[in-house]
Protein backbone atom coordinates (compact mmCIF):
# COMPACT_ATOMS: atom_id res chain seq x y z
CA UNK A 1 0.00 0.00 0.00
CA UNK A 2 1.45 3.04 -1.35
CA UNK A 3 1.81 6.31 1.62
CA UNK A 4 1.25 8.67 -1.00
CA UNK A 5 -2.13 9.55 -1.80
CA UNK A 6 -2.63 8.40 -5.59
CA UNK A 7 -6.05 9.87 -5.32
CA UNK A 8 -5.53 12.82 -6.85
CA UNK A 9 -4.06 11.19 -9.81
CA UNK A 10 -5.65 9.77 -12.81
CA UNK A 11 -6.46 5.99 -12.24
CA UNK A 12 -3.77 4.72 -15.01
CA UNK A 13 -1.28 6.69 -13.01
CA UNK A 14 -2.48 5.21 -9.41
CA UNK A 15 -2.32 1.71 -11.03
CA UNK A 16 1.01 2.57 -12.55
CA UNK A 17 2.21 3.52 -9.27
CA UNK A 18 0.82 0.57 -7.20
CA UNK A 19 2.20 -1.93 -9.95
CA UNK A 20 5.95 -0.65 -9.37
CA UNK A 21 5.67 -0.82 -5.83
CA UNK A 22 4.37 -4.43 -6.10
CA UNK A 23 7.43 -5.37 -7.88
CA UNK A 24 9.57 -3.37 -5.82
CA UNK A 25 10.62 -0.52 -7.98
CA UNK A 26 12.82 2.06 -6.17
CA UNK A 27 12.62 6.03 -6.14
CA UNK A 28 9.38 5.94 -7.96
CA UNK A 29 8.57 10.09 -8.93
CA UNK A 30 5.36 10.94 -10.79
CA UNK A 31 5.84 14.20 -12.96
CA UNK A 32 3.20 16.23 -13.50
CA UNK A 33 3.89 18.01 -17.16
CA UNK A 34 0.32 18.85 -17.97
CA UNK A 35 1.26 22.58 -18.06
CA UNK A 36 5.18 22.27 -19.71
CA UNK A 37 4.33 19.45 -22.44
CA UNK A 38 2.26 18.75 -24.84
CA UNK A 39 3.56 15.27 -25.18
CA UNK A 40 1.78 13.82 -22.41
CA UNK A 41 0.32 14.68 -19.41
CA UNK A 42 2.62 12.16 -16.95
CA UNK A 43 5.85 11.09 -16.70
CA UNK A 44 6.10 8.10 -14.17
CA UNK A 45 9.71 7.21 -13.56
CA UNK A 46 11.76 4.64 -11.41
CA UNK A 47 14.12 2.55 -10.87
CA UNK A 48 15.03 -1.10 -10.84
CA UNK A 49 18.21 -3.01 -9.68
CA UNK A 50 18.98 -5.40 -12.59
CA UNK A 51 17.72 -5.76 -16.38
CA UNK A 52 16.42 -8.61 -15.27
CA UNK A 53 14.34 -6.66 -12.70
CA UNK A 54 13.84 -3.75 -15.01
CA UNK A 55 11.70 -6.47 -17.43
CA UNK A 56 9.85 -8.06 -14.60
CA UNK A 57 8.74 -4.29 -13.29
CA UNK A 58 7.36 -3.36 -16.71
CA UNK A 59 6.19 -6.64 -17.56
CA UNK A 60 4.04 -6.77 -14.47
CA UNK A 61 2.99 -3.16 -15.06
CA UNK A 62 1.74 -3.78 -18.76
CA UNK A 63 -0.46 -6.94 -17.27
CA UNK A 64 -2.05 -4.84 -14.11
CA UNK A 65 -3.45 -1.81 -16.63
CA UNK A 66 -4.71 -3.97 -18.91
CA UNK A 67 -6.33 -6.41 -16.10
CA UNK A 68 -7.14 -3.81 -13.86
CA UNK A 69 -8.19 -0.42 -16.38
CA UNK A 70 -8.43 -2.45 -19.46
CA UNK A 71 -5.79 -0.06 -20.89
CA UNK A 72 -2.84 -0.84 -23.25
CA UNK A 73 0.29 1.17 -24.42
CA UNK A 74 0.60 2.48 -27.19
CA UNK A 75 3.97 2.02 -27.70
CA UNK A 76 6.94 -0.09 -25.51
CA UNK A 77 10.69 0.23 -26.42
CA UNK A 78 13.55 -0.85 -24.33
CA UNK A 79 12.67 -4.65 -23.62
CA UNK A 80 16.41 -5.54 -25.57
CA UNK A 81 18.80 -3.87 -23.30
CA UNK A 82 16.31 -3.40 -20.41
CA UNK A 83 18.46 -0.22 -19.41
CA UNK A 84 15.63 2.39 -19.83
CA UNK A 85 12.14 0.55 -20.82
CA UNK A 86 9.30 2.94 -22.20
CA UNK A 87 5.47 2.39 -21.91
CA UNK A 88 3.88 4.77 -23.96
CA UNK A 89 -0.11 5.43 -22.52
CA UNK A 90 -0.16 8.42 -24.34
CA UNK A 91 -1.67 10.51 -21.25
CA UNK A 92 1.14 8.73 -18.75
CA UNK A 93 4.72 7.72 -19.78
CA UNK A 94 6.30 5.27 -17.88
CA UNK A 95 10.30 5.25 -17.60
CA UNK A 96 12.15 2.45 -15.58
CA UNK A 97 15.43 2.76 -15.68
CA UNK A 98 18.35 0.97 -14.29
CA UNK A 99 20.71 3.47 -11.84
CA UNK A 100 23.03 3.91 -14.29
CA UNK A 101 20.49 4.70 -17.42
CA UNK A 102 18.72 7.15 -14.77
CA UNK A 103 21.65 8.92 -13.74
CA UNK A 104 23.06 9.17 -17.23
CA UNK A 105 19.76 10.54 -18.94
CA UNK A 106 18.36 12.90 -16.17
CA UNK A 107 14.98 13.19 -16.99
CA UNK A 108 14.02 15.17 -13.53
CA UNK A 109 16.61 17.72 -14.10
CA UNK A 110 15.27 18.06 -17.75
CA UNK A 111 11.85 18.09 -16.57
CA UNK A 112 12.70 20.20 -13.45
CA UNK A 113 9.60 22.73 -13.97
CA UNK A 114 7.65 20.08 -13.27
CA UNK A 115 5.39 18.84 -10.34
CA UNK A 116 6.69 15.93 -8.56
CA UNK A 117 5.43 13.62 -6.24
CA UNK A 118 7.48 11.09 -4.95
CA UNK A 119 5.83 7.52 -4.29
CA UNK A 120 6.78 5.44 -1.36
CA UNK A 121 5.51 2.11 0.34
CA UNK A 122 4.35 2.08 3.88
């Protein structure tokens, strides 16, 4: 059960959320870049210790919002390397990184205008 309050959130990004604490994602952050992009509306971004790990955490977040909202992504890249997987929901973006990928790329300090909420477990 997540501390933060997902409420206030769209449900694709609660489920999101949930779904990477279930498979133990680290230092999840949900971006808010409604106002800043018009890419999406979401960025959801974490970490995972291993490839390995980094397949199982998006694997398991692909089957929850399609069991759970009935939603699919519209695009997925990253399964090869599993450094920095992509789920593309359009509204939400979902970025799962290993530490070195997430380091490397920076996507908070590009995004750095944004809203963020960090996610933790209880």
């Amino acid at each position: 059960m997540p501390s933060t309050d997902l409420s206030a959130f769209p449900p694709l990004v609660g489920c999101i959320a949930e779904s990477l604490l279930e498979k133990k994602a680290e230092d999840i952050r949900i971006l808010d870049v409604s106002t800043i992009s018009s890419i999406t509306d979401y960025f959801v971004i974490c970490s995972a210790n291993s490839d390995t790990h980094s397949k199982a955490v998006a694997g398991h977040v692909l089957e929850q919002s399609k069991k759970v909202l009935n939603e699919r992504t519209f695009g997925k890249e990253g399964f090869e390397s599993s450094k920095w997987i992509v789920l593309d929901y359009f509204d939400v973006v979902v970025h799962i990184f290993v530490p070195e990928s997430r380091s490397f790329y920076a996507l908070e300090r590009m995004w750095n205008d944004a809203n963020v909420t960090t996610v933790q477990d209880t």
